[in-house]
Structures are given as C-alpha cells and as structure tokens.
PDB file of N, CA and C in Angstrom:
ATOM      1  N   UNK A   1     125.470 105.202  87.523  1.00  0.00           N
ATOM      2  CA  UNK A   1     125.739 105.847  86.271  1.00  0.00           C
ATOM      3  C   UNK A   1     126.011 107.337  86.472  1.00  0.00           C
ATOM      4  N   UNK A   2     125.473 108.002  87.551  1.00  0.00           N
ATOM      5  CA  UNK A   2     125.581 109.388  87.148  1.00  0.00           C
ATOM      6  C   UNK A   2     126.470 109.132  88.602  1.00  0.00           C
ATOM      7  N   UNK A   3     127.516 108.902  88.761  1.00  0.00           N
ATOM      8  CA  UNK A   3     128.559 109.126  89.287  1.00  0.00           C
ATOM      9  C   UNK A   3     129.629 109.021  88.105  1.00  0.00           C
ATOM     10  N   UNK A   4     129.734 108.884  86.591  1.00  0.00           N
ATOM     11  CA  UNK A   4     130.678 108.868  85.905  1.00  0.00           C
ATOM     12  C   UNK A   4     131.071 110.364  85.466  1.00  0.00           C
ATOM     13  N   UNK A   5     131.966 110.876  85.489  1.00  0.00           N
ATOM     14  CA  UNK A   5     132.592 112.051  85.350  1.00  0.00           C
ATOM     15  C   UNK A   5     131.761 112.817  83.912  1.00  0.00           C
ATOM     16  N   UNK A   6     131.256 111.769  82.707  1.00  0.00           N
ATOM     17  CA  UNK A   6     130.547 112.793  81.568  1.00  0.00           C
ATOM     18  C   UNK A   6     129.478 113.256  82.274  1.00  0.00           C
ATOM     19  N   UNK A   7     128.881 113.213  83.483  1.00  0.00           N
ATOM     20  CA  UNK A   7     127.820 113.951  83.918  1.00  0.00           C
ATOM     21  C   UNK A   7     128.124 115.140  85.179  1.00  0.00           C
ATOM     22  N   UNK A   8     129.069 115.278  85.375  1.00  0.00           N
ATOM     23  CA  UNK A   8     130.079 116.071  85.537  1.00  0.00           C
ATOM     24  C   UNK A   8     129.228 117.833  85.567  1.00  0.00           C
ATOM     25  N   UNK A   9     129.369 117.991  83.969  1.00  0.00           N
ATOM     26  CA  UNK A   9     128.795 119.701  84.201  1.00  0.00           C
ATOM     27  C   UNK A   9     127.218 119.413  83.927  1.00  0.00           C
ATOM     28  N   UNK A  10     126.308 118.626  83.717  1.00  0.00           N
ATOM     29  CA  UNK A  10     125.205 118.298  84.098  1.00  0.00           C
ATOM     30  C   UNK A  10     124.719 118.460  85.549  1.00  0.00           C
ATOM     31  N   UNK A  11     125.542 118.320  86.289  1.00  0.00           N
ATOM     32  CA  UNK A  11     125.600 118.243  87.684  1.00  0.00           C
ATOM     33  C   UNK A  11     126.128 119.348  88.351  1.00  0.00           C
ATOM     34  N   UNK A  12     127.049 120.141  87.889  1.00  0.00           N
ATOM     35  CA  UNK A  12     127.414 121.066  87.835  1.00  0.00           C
ATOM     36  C   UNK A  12     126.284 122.258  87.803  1.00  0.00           C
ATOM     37  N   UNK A  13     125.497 122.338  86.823  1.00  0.00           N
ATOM     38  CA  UNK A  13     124.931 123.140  86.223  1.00  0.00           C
ATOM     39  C   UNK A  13     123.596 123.070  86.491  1.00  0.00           C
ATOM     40  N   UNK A  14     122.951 121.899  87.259  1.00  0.00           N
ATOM     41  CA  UNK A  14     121.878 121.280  88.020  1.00  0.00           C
ATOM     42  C   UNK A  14     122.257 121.126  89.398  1.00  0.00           C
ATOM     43  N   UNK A  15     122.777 121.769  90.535  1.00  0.00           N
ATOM     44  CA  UNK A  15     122.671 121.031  91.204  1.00  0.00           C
ATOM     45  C   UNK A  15     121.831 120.529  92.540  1.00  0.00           C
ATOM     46  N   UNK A  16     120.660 120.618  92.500  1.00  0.00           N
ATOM     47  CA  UNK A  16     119.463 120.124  92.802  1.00  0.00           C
ATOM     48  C   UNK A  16     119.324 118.651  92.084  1.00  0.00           C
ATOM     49  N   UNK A  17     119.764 117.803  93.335  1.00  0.00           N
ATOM     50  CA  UNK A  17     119.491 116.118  92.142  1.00  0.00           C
ATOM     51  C   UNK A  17     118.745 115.501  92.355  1.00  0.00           C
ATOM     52  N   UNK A  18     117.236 116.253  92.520  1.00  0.00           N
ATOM     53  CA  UNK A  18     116.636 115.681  92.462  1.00  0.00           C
ATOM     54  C   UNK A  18     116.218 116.252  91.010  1.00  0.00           C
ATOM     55  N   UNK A  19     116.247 117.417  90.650  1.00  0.00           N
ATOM     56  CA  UNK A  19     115.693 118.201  89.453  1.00  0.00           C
ATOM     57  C   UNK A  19     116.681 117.102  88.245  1.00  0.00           C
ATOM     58  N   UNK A  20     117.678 117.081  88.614  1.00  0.00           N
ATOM     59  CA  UNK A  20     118.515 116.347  87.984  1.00  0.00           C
ATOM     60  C   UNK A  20     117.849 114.699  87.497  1.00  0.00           C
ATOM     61  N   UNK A  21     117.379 113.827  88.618  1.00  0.00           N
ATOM     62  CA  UNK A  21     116.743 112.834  88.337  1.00  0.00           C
ATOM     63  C   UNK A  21     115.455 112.881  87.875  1.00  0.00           C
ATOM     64  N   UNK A  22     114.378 113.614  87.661  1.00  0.00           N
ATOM     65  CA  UNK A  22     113.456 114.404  86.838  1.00  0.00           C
ATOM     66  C   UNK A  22     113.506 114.201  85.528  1.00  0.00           C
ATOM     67  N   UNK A  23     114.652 114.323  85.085  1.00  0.00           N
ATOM     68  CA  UNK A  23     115.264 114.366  83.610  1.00  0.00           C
ATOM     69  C   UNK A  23     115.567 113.196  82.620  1.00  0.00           C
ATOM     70  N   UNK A  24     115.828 112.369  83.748  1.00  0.00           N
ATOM     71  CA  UNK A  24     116.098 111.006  83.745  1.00  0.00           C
ATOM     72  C   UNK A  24     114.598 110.145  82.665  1.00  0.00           C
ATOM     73  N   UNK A  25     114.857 109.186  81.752  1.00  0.00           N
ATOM     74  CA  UNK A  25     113.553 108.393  81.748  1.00  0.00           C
ATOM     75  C   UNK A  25     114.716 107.125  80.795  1.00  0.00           C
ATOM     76  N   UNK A  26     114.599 105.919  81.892  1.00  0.00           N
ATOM     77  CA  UNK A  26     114.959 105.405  81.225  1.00  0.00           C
ATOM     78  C   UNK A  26     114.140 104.389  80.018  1.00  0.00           C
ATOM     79  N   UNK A  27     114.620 103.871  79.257  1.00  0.00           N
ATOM     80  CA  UNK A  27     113.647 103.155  78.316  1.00  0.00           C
ATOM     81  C   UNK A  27     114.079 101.652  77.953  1.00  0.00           C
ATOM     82  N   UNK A  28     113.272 100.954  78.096  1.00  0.00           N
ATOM     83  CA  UNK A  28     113.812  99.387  77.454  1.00  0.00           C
ATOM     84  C   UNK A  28     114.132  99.409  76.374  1.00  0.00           C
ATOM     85  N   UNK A  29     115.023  98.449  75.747  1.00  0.00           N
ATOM     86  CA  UNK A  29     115.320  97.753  74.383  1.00  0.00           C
ATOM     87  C   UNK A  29     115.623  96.884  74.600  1.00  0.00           C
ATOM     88  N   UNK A  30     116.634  96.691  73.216  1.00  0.00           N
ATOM     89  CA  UNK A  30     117.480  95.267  73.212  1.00  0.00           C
ATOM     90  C   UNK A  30     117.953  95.805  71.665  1.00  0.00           C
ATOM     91  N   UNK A  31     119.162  95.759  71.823  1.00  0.00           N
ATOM     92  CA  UNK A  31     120.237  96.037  70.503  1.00  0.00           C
ATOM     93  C   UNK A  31     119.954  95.237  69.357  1.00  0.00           C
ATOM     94  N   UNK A  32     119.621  94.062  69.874  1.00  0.00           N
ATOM     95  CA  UNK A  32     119.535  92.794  68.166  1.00  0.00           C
ATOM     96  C   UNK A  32     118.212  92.695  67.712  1.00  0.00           C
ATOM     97  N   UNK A  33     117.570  93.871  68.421  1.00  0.00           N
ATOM     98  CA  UNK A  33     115.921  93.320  68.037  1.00  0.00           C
ATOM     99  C   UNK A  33     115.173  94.482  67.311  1.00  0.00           C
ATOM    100  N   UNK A  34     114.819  94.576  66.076  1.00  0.00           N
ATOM    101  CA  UNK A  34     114.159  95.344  65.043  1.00  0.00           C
ATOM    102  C   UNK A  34     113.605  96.565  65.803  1.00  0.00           C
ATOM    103  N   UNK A  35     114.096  97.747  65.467  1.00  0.00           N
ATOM    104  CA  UNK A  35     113.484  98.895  65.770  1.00  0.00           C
ATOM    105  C   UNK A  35     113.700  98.837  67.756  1.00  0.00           C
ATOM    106  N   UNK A  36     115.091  98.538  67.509  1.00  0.00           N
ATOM    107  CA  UNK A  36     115.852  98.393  68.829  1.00  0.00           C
ATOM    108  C   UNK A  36     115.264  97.703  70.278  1.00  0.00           C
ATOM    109  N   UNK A  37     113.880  97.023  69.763  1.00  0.00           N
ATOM    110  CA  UNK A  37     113.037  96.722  70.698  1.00  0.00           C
ATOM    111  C   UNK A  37     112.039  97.596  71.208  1.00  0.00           C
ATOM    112  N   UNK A  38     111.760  98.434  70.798  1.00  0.00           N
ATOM    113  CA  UNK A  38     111.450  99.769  71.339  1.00  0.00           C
ATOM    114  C   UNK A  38     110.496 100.072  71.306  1.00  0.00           C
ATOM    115  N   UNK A  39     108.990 100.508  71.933  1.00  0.00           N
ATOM    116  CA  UNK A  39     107.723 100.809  71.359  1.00  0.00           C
ATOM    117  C   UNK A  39     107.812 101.639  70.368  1.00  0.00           C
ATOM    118  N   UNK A  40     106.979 102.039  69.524  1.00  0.00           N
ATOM    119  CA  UNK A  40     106.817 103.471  68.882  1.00  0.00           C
ATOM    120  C   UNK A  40     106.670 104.658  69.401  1.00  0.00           C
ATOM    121  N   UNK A  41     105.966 104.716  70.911  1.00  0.00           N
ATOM    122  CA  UNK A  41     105.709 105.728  71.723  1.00  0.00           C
ATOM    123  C   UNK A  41     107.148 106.218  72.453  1.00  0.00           C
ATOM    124  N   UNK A  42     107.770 105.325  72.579  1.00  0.00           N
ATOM    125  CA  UNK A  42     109.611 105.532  73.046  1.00  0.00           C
ATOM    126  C   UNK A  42     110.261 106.185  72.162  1.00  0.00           C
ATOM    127  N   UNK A  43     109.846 105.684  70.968  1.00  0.00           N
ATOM    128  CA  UNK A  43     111.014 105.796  70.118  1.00  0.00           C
ATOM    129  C   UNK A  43     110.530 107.309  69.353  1.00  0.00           C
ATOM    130  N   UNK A  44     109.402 107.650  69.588  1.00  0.00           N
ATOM    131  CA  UNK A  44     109.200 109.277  69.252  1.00  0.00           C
ATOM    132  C   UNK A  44     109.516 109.871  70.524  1.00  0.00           C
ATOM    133  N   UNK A  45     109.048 109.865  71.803  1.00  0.00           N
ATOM    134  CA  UNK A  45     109.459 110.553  72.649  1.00  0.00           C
ATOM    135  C   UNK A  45     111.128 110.821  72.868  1.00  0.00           C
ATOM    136  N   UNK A  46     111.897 109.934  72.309  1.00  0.00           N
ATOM    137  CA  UNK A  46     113.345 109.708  72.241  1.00  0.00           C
ATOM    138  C   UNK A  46     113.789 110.917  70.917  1.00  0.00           C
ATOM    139  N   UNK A  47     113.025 110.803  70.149  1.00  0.00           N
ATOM    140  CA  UNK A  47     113.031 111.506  68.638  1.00  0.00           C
ATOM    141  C   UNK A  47     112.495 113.201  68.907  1.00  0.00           C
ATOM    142  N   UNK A  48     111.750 113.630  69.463  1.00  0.00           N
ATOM    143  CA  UNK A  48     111.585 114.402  70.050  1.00  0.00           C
ATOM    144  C   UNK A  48     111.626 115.544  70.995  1.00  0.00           C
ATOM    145  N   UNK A  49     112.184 114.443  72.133  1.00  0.00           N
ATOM    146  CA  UNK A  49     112.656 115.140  73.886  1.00  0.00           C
ATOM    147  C   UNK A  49     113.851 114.785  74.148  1.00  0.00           C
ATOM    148  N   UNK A  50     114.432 113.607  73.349  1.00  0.00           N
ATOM    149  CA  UNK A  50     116.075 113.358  73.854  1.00  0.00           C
ATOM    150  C   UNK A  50     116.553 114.242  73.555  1.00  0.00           C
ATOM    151  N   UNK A  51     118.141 114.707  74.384  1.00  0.00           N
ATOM    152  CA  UNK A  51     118.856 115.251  73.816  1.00  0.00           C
ATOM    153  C   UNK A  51     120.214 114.581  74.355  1.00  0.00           C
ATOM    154  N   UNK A  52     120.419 113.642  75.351  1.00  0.00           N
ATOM    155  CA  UNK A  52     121.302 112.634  76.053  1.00  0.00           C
ATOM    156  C   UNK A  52     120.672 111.427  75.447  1.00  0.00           C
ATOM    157  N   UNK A  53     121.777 110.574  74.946  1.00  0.00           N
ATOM    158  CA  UNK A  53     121.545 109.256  74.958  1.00  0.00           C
ATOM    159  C   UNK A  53     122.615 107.921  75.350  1.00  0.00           C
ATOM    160  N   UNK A  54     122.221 107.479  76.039  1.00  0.00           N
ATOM    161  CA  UNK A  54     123.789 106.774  76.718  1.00  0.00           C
ATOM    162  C   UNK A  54     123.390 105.182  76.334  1.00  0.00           C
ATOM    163  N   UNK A  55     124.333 104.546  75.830  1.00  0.00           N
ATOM    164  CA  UNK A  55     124.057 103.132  75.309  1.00  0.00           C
ATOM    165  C   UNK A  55     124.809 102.625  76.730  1.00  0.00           C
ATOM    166  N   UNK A  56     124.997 101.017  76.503  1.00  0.00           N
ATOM    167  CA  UNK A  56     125.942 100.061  77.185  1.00  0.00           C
ATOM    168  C   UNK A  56     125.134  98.496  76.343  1.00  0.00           C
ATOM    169  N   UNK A  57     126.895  98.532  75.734  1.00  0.00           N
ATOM    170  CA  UNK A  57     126.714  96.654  74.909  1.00  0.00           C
ATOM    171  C   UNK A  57     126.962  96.162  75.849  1.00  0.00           C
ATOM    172  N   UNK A  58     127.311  94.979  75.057  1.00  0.00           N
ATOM    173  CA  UNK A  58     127.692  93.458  76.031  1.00  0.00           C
ATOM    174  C   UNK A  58     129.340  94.087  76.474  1.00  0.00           C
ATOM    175  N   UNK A  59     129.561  93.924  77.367  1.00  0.00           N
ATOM    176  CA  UNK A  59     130.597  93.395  77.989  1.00  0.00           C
ATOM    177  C   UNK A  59     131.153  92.229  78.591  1.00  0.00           C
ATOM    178  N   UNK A  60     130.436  91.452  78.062  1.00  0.00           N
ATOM    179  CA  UNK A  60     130.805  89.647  78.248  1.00  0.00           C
ATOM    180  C   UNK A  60     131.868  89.406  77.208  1.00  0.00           C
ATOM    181  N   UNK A  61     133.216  89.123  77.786  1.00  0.00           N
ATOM    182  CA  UNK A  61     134.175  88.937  77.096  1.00  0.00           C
ATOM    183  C   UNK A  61     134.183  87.209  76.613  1.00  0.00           C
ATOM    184  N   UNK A  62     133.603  86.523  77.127  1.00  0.00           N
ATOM    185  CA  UNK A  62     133.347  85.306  76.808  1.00  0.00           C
ATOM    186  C   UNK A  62     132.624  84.995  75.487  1.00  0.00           C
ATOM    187  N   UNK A  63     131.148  86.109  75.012  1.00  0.00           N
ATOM    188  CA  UNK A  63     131.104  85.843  74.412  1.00  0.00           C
ATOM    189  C   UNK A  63     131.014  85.260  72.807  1.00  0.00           C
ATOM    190  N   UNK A  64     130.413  84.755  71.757  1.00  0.00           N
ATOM    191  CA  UNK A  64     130.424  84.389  70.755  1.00  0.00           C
ATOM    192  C   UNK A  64     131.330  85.370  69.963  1.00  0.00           C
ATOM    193  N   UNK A  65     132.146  85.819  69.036  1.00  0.00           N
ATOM    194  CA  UNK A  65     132.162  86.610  67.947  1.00  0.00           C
ATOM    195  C   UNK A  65     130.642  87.281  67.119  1.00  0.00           C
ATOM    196  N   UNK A  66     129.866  86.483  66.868  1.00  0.00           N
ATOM    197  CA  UNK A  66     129.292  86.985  66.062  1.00  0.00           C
ATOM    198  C   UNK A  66     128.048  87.634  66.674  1.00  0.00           C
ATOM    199  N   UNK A  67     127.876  87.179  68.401  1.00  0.00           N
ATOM    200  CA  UNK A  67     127.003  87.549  68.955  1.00  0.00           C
ATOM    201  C   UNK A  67     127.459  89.218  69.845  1.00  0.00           C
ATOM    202  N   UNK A  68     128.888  89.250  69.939  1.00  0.00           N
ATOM    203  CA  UNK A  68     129.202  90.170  70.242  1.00  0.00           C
ATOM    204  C   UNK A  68     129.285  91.883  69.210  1.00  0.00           C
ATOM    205  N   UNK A  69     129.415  91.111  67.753  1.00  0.00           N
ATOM    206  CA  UNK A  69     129.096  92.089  66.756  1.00  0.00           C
ATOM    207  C   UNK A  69     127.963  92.469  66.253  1.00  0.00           C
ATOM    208  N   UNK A  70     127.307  91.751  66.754  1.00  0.00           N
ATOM    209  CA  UNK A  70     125.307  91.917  66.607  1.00  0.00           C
ATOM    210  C   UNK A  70     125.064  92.718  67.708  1.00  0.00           C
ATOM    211  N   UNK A  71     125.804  93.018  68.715  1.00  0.00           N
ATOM    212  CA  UNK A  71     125.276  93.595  69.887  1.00  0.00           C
ATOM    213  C   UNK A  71     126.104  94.556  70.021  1.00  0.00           C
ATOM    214  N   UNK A  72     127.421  94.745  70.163  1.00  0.00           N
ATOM    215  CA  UNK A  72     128.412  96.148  70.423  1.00  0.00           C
ATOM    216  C   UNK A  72     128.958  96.609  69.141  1.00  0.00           C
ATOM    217  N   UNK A  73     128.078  96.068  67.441  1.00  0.00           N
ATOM    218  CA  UNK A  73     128.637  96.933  66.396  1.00  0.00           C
ATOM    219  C   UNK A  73     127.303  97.165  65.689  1.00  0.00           C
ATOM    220  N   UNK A  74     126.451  96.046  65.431  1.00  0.00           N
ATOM    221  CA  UNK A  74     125.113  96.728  64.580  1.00  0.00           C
ATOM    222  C   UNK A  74     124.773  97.326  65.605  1.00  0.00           C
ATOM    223  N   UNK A  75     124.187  97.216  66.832  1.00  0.00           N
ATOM    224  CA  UNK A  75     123.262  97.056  67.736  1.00  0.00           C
ATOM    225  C   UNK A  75     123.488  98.756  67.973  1.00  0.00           C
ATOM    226  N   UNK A  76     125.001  99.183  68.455  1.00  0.00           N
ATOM    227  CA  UNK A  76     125.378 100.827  68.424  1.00  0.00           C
ATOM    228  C   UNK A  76     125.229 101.257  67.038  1.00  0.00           C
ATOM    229  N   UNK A  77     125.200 100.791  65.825  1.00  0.00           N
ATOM    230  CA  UNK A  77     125.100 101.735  64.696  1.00  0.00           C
ATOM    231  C   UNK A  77     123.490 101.504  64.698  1.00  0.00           C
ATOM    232  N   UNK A  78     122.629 100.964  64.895  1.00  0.00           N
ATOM    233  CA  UNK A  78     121.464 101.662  64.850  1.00  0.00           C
ATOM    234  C   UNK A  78     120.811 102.614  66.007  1.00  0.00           C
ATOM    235  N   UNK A  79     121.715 102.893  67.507  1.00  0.00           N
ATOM    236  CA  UNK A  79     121.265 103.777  68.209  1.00  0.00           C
ATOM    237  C   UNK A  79     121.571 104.968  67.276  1.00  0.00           C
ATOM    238  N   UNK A  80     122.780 104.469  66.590  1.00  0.00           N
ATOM    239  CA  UNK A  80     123.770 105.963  65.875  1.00  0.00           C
ATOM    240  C   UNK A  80     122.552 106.670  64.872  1.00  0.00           C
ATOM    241  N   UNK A  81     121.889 105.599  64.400  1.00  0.00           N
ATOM    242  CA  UNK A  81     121.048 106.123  63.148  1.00  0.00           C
ATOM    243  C   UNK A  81     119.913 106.863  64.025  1.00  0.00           C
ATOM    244  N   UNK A  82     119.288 106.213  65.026  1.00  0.00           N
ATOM    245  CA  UNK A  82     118.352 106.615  65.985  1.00  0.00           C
ATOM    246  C   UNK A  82     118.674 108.137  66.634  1.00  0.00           C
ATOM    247  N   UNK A  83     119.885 108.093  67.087  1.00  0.00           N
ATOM    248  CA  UNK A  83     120.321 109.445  67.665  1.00  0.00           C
ATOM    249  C   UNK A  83     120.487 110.709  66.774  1.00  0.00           C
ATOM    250  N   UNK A  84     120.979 110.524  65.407  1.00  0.00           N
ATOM    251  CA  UNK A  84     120.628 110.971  64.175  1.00  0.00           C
ATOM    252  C   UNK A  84     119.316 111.905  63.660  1.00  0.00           C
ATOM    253  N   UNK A  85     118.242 111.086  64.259  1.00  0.00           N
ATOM    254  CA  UNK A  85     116.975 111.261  63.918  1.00  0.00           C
ATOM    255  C   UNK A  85     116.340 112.234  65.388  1.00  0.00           C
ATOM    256  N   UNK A  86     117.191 112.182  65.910  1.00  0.00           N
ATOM    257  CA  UNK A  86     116.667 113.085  67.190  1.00  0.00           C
ATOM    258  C   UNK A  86     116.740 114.980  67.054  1.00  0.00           C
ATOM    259  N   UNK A  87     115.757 115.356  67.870  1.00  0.00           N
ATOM    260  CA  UNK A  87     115.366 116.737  67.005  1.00  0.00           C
ATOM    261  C   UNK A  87     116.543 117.999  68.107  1.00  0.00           C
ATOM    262  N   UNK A  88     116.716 117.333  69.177  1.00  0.00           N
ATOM    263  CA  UNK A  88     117.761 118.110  70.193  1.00  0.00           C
ATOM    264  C   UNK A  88     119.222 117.173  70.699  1.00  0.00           C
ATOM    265  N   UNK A  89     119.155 116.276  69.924  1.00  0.00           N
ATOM    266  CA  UNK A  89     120.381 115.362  70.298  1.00  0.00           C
ATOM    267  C   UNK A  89     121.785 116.286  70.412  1.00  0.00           C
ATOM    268  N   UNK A  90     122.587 116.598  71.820  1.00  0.00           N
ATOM    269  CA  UNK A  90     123.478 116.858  71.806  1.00  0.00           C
ATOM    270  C   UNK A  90     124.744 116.073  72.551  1.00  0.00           C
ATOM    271  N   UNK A  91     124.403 115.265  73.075  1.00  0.00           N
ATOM    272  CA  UNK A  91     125.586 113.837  73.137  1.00  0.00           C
ATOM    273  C   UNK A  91     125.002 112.614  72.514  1.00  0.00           C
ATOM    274  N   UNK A  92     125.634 111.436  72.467  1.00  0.00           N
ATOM    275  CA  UNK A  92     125.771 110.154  72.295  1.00  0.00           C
ATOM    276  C   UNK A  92     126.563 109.577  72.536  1.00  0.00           C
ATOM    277  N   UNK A  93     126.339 108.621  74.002  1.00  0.00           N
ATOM    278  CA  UNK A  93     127.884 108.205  75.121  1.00  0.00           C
ATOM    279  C   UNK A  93     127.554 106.998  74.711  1.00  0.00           C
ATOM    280  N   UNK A  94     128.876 106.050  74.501  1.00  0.00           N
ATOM    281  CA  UNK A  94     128.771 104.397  74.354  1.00  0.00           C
ATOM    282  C   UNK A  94     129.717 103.902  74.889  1.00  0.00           C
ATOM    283  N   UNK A  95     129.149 102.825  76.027  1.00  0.00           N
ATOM    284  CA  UNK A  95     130.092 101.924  76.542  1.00  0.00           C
ATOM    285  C   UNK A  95     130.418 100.530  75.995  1.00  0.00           C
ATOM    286  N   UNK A  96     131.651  99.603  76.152  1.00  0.00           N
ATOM    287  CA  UNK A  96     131.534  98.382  75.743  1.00  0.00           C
ATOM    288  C   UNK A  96     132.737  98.143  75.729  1.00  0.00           C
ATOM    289  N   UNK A  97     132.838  96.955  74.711  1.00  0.00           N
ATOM    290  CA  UNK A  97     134.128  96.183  75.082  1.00  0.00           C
ATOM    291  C   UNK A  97     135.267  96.705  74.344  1.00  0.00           C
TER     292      UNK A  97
END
C-alpha cells in the first residue's frame, strides 16, 4: 500500500520509514456490518486521531449486484459519514471497482 504514489509527499515529508510506519494503525471492519464492524474503542480513536483514511471494497467482479452495492456503495457512504465525524480528517482515499 504505501508504495502507491498518494503517499508520495507523506513520504516525502517523513522520510524516516520507520517514523512513517509508527503512524500506521490498521483497524478491522467489514463494510455490511452495523457500525462498520468496528469496536467503539476504534471507532473513537478513528474520530479523534485519524486524519488518513483509506478504504478498499470488493473488487470481485464476479460478484452478485446487490452484494457488490452493499459493499462498494453503502459500505463507502458510511466510511463517508464516519470520516465526516473525524476531528482532523484531511484525506479520504477509496479503492474499488
């Protein structure tokens, strides 16, 4: 992931990577699942200390219609609402199909 070019002047501007991976915390979810799957303790520390937030939907081109819009259209509009609610949010990167 952090070989993709949006991390670029992050890297730039860090470049000590290990200070860089420091920064890093990734967190579980799951897009179709109430309150994104997410503990409460995530989802304030996210509300709080995020200020990067990088999604990735399904990219299974195989599957369902309706399972693919539960996952790469609600699933990103509630990170959207989530990222929203963040107190230093200054990106929101989304990958998908």
């Amino acid at each position: 992931m952090l070989g993709s070019r949006c991390f670029n002047r992050w890297k730039e501007e860090t470049p000590d990577i290990q200070q860089l991976l420091d920064k890093i915390v990734p967190v579980s979810g799951d897009l179709i699942k109430p309150n994104l799957g997410m503990s409460q303790d995530d989802r304030q520390m996210i509300i709080d200390d995020c200020n990067i937030i990088y999604i990735a939907a399904s990219v299974d081109f195989n599957s369902r219609l309706d399972q693919a819009i539960e996952i790469n259209i609600d699933g990103s509009l509630k990170v959207q609402q989530l990222a929203k609610e963040c107190k230093n949010i200054e990106c929101l990167t989304h990958m998908s199909t």
